[in-house]
Structures are given as structure tokens and as C-alpha cells.
PDB file of N, CA and C in Angstrom:
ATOM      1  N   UNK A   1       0.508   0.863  -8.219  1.00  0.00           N
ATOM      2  CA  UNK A   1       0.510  -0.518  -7.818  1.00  0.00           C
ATOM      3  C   UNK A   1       0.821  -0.582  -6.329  1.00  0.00           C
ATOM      4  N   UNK A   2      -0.128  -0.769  -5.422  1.00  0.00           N
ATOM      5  CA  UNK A   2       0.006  -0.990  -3.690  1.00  0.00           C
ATOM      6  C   UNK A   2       1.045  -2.114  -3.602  1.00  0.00           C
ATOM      7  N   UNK A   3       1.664  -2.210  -2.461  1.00  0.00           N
ATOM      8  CA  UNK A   3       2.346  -3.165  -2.264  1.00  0.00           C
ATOM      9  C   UNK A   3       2.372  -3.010  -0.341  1.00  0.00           C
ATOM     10  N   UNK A   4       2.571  -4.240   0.216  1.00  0.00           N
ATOM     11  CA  UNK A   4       2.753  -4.346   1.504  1.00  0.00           C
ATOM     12  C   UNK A   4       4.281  -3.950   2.085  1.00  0.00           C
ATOM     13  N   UNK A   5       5.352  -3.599   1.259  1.00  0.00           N
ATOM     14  CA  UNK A   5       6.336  -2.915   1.757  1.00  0.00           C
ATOM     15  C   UNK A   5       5.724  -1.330   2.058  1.00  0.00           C
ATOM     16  N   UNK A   6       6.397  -0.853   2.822  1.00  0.00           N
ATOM     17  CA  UNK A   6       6.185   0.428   2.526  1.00  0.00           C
ATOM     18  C   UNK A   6       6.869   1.350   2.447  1.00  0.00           C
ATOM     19  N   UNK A   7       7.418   1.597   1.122  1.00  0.00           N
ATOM     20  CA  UNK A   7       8.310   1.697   0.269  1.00  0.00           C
ATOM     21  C   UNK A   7       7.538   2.661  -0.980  1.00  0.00           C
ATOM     22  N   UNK A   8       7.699   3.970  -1.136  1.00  0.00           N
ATOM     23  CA  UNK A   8       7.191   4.243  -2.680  1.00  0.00           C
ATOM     24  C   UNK A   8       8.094   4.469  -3.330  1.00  0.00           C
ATOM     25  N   UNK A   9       7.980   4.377  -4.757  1.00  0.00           N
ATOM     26  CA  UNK A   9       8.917   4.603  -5.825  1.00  0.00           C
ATOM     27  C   UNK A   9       8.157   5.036  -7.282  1.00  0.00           C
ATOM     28  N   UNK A  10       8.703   5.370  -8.068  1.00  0.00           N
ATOM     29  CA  UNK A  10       7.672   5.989  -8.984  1.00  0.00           C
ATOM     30  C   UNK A  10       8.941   6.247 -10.457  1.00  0.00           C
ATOM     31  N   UNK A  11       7.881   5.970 -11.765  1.00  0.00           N
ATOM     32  CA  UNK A  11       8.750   5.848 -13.163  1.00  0.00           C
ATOM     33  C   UNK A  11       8.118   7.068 -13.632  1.00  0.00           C
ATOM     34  N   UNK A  12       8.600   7.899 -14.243  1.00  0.00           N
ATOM     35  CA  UNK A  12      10.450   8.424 -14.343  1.00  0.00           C
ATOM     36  C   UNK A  12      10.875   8.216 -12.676  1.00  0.00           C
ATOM     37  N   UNK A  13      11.910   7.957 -12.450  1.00  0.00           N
ATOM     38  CA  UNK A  13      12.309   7.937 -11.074  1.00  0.00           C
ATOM     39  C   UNK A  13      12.484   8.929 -10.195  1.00  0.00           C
ATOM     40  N   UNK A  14      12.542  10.321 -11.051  1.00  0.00           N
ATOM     41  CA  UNK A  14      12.495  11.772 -10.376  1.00  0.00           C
ATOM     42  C   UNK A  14      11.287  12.213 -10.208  1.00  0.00           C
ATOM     43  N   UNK A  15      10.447  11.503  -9.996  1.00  0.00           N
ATOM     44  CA  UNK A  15       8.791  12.536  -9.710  1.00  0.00           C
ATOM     45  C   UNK A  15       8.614  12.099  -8.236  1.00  0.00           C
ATOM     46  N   UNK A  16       9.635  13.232  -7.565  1.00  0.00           N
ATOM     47  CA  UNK A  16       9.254  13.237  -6.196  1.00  0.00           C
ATOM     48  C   UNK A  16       7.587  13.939  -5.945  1.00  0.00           C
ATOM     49  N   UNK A  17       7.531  14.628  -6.917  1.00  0.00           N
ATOM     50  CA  UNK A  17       6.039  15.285  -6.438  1.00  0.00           C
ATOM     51  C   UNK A  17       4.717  14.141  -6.284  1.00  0.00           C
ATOM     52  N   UNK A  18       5.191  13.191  -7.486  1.00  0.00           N
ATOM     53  CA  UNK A  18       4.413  12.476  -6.996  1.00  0.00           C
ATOM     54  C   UNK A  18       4.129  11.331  -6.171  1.00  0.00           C
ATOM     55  N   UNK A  19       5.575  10.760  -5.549  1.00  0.00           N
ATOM     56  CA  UNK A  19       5.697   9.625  -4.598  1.00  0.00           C
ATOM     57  C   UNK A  19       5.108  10.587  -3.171  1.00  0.00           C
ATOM     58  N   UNK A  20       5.432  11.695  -3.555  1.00  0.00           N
ATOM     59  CA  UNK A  20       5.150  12.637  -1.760  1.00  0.00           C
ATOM     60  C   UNK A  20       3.442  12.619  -2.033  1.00  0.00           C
ATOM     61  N   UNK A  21       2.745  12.528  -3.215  1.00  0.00           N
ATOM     62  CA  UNK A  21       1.278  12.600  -3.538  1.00  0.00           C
ATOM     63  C   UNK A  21       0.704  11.345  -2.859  1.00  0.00           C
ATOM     64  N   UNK A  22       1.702  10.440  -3.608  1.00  0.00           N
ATOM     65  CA  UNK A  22       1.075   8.849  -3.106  1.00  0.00           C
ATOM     66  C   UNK A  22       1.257   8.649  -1.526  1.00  0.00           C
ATOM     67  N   UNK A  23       1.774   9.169  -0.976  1.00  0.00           N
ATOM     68  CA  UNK A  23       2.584   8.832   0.456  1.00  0.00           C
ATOM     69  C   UNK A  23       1.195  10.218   1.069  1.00  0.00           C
ATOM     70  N   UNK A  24       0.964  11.343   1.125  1.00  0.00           N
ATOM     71  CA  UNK A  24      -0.348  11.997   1.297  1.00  0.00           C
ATOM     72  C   UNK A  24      -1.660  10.884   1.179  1.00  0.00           C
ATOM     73  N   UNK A  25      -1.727  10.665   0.163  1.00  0.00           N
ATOM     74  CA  UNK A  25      -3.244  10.057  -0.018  1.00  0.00           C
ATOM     75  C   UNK A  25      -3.370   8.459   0.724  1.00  0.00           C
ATOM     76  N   UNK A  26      -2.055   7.695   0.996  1.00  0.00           N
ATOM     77  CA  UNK A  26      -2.081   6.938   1.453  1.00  0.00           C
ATOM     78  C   UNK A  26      -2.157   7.434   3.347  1.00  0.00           C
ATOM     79  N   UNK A  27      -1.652   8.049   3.647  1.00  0.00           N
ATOM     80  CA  UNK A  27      -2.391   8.414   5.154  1.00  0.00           C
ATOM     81  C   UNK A  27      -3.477   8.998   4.973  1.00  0.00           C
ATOM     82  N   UNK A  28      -3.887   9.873   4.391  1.00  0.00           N
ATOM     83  CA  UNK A  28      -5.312  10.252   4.146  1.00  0.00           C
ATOM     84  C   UNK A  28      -6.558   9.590   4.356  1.00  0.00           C
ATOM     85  N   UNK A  29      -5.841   7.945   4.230  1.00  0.00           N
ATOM     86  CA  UNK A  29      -6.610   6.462   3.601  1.00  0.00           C
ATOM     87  C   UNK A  29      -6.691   5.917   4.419  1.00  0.00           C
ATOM     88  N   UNK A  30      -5.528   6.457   5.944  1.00  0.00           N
ATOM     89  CA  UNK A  30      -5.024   5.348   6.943  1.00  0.00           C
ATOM     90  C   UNK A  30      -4.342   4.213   6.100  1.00  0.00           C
ATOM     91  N   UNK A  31      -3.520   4.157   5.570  1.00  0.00           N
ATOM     92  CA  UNK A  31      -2.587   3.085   4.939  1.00  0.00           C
ATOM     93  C   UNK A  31      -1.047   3.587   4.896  1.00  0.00           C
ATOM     94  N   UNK A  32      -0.825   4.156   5.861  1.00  0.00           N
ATOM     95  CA  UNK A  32       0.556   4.774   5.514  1.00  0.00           C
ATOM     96  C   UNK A  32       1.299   3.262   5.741  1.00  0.00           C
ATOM     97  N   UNK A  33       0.799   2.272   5.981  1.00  0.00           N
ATOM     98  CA  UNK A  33       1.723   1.013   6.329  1.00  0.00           C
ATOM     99  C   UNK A  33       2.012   0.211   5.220  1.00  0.00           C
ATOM    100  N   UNK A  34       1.713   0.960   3.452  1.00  0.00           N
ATOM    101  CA  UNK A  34       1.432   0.446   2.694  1.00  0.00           C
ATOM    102  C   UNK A  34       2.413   1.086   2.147  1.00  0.00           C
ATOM    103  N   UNK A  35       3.393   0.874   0.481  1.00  0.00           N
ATOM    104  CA  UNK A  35       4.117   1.535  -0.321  1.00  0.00           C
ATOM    105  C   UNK A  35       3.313   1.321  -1.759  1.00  0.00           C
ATOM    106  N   UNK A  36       4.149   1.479  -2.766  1.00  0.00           N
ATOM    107  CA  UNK A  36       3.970   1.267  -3.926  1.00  0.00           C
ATOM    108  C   UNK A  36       4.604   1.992  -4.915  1.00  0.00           C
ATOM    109  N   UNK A  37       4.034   1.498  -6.231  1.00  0.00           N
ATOM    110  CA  UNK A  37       4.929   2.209  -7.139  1.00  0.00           C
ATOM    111  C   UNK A  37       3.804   2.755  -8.262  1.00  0.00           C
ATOM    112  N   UNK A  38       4.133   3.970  -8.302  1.00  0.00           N
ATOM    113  CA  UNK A  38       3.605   5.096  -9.187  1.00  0.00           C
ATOM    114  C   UNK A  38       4.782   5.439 -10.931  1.00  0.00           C
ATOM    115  N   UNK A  39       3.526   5.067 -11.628  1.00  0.00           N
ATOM    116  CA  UNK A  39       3.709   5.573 -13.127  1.00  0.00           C
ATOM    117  C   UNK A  39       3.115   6.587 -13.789  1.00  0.00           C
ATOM    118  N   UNK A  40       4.132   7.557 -13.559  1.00  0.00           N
ATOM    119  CA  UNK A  40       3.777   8.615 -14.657  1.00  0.00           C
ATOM    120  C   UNK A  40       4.059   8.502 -15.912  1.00  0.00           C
ATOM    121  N   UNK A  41       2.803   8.587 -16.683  1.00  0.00           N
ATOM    122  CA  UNK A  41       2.666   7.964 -18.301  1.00  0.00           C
ATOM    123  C   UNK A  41       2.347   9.722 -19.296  1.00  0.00           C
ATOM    124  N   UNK A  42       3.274   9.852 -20.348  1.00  0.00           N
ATOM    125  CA  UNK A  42       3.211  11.031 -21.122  1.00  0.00           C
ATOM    126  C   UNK A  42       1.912  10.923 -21.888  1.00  0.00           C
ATOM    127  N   UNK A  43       1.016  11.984 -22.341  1.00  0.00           N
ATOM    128  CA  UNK A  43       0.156  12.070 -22.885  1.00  0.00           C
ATOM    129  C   UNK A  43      -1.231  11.518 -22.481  1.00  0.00           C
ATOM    130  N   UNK A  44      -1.311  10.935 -20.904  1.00  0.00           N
ATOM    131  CA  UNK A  44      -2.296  10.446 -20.643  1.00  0.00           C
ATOM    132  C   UNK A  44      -2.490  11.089 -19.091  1.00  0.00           C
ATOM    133  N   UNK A  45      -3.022  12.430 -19.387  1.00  0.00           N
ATOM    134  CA  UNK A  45      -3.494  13.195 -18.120  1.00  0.00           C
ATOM    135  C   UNK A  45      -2.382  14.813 -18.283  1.00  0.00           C
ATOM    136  N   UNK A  46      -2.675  15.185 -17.033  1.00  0.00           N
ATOM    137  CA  UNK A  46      -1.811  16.587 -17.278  1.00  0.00           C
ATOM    138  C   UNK A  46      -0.197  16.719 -17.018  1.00  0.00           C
ATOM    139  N   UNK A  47      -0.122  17.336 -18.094  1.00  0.00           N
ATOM    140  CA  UNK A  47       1.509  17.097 -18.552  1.00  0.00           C
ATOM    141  C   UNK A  47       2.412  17.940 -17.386  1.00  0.00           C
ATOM    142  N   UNK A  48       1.955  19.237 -17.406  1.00  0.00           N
ATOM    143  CA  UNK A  48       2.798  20.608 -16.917  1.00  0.00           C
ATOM    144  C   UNK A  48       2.487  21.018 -15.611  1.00  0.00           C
ATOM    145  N   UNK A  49       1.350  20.595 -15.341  1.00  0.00           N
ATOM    146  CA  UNK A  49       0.636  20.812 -14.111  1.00  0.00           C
ATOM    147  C   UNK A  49       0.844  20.119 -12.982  1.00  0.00           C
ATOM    148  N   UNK A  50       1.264  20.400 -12.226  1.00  0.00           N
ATOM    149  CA  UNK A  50       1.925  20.010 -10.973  1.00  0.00           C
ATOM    150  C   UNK A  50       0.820  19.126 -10.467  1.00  0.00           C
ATOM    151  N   UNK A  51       0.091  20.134  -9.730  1.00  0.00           N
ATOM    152  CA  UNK A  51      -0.924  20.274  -9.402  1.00  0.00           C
ATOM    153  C   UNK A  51      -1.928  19.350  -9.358  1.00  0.00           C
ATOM    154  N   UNK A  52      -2.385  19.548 -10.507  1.00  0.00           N
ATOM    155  CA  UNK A  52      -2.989  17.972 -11.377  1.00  0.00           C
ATOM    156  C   UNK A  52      -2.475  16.969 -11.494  1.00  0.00           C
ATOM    157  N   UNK A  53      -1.121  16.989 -12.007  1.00  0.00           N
ATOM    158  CA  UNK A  53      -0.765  15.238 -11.690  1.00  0.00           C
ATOM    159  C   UNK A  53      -0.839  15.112 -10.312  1.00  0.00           C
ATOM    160  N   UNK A  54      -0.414  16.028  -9.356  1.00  0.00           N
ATOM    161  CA  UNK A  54      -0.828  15.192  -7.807  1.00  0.00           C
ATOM    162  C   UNK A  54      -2.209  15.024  -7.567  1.00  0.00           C
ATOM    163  N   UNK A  55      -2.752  16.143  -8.034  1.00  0.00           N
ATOM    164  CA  UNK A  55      -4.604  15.111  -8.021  1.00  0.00           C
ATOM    165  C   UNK A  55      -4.768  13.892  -8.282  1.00  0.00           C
ATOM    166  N   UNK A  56      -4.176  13.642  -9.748  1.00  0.00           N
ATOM    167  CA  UNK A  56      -4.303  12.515 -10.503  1.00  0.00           C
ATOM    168  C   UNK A  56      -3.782  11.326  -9.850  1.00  0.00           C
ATOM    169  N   UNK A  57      -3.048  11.360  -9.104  1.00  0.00           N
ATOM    170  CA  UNK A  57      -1.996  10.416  -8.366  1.00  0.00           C
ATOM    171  C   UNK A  57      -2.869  10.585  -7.545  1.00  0.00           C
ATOM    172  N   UNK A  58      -3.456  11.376  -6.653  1.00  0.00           N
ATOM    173  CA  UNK A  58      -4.378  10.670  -5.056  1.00  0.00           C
ATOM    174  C   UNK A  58      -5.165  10.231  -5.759  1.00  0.00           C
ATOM    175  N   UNK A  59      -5.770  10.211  -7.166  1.00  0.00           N
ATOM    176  CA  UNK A  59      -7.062   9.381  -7.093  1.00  0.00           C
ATOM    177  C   UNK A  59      -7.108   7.764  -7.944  1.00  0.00           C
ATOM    178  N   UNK A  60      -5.515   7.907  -8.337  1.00  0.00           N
ATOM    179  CA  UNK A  60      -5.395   6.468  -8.321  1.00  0.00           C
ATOM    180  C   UNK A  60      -4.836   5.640  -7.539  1.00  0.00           C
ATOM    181  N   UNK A  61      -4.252   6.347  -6.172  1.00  0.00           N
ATOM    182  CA  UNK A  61      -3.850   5.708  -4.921  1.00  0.00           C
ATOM    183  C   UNK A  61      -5.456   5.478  -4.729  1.00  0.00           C
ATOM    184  N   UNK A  62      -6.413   5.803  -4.425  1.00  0.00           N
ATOM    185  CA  UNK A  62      -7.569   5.934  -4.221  1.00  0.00           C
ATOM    186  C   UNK A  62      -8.597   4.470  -4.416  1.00  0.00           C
ATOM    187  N   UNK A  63      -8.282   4.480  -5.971  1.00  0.00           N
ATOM    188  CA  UNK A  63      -8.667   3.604  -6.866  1.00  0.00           C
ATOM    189  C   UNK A  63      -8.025   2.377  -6.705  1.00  0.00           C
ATOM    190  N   UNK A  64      -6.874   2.637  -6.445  1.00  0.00           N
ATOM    191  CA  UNK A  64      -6.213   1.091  -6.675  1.00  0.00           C
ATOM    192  C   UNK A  64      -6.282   0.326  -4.999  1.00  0.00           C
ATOM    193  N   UNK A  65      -6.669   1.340  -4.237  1.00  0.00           N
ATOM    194  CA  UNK A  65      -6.658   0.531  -2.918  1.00  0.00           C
ATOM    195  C   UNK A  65      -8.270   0.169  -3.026  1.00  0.00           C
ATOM    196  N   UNK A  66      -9.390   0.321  -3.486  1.00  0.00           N
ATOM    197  CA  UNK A  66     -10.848   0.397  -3.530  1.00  0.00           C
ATOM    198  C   UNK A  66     -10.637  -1.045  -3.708  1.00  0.00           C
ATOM    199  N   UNK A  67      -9.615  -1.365  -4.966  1.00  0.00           N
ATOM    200  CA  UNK A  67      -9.789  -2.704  -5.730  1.00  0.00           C
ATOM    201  C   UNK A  67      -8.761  -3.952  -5.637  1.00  0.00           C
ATOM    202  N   UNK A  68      -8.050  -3.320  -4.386  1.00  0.00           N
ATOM    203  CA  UNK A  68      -6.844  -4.414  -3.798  1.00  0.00           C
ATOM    204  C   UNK A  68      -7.557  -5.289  -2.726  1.00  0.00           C
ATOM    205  N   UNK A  69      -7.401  -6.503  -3.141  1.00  0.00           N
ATOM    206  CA  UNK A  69      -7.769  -7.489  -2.212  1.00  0.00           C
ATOM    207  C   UNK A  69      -7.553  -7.178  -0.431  1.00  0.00           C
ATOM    208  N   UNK A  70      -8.344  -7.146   0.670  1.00  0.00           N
ATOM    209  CA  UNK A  70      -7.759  -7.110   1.798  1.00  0.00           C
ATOM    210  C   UNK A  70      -6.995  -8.093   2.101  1.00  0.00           C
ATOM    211  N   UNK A  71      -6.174  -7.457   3.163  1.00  0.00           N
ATOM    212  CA  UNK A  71      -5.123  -8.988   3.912  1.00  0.00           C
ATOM    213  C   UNK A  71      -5.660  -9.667   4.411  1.00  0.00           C
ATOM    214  N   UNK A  72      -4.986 -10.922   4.086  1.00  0.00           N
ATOM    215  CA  UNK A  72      -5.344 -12.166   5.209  1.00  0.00           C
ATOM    216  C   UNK A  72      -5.001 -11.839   6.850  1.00  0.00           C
ATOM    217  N   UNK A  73      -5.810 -12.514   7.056  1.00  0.00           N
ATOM    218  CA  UNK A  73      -5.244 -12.843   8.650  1.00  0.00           C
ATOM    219  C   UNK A  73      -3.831 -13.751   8.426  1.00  0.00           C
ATOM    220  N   UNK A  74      -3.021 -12.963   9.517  1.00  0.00           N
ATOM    221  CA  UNK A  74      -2.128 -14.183   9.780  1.00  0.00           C
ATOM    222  C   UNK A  74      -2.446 -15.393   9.936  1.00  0.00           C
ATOM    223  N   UNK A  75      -1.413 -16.254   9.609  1.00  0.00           N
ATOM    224  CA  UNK A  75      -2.046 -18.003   9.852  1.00  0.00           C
ATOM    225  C   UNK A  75      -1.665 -17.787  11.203  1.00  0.00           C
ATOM    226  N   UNK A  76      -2.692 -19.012  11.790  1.00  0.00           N
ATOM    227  CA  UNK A  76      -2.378 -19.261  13.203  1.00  0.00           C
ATOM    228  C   UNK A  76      -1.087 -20.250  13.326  1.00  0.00           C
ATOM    229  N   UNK A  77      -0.400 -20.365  14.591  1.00  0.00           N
ATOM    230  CA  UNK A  77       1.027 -20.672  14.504  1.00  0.00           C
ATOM    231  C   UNK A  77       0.930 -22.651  14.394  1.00  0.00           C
ATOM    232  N   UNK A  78       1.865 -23.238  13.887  1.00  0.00           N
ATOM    233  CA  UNK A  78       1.648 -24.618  13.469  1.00  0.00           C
ATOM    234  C   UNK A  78       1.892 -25.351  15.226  1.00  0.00           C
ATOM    235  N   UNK A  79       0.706 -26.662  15.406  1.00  0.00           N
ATOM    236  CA  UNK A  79       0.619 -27.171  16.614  1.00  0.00           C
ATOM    237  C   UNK A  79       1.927 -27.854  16.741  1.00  0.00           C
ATOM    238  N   UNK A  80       2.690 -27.791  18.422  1.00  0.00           N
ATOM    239  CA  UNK A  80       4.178 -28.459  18.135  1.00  0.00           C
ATOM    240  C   UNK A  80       3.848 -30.210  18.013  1.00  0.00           C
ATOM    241  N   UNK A  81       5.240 -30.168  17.730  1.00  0.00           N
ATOM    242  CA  UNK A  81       5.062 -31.716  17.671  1.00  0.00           C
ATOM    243  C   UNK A  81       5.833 -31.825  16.223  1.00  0.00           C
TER     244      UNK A  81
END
């Protein structure tokens, strides 16, 4: 899940391998100005494999930025008065 902090965090809360995956693929992307939060889910992809879950993790950093809305422009500043 991208988020405009940039901030990663990731469930179980100990999978540094893969917040350091998401934080790779997000400069990779040019988005290092971006955070998010990464879920590692049991039984859905590779369990033991390092390796592979960090694949798996750049290619849904990948995916989920393909399909995140771009930013707005800042609003322009309100006329005084």
C-alpha cells in the first residue's frame, strides 16, 4: 500500500528483508519520496525463500505504483483579502 509519507513498514513487523525490498524498488522507480506498508501473507507466494519474497515484494511495489492515482498539483495559494 504506497503512501505519500515516506515511511515503510511491513506485517509481521520483523521483515526487514522486505521493507529494505520495498525501499530498493521504490528508487529503482524514482519514488524514493514515497513510503508504504508491505504485507507478508503465509501460504500465498514463497515461504523460505528470501530471495523470492524480495522479488515478490519489487513486483508489487511495481504494481501498486502502475495503479496509484498520480498527485495533484498543489492548489494555487488563496487570493488575499
Amino acid at each position: 500500500m504506497p503512501s505519500d509519507l515516506p515511511v515503510l513498514t511491513s506485517t509481521p513487523a520483523r521483515a526487514d528483508h522486505a521493507v529494505r525490498a520495498a525501499g530498493r524498488a521504490l528508487a529503482r522507480l524514482g519514488r524514493s519520496d514515497l513510503g508504504g506498508h508491505v504485507v507478508l501473507t503465509e501460504g500465498h507466494g514463497p515461504s523460505g525463500d528470501l530471495a523470492a519474497q524480495e522479488r515478490a515484494v519489487a513486483r508489487a511495489v511495481e504494481r501498486a505504483l502502475r495503479h496509484r492515482p498520480p498527485r495533484l498539483p498543489p492548489a494555487p495559494p488563496a487570493p488575499p483579502g
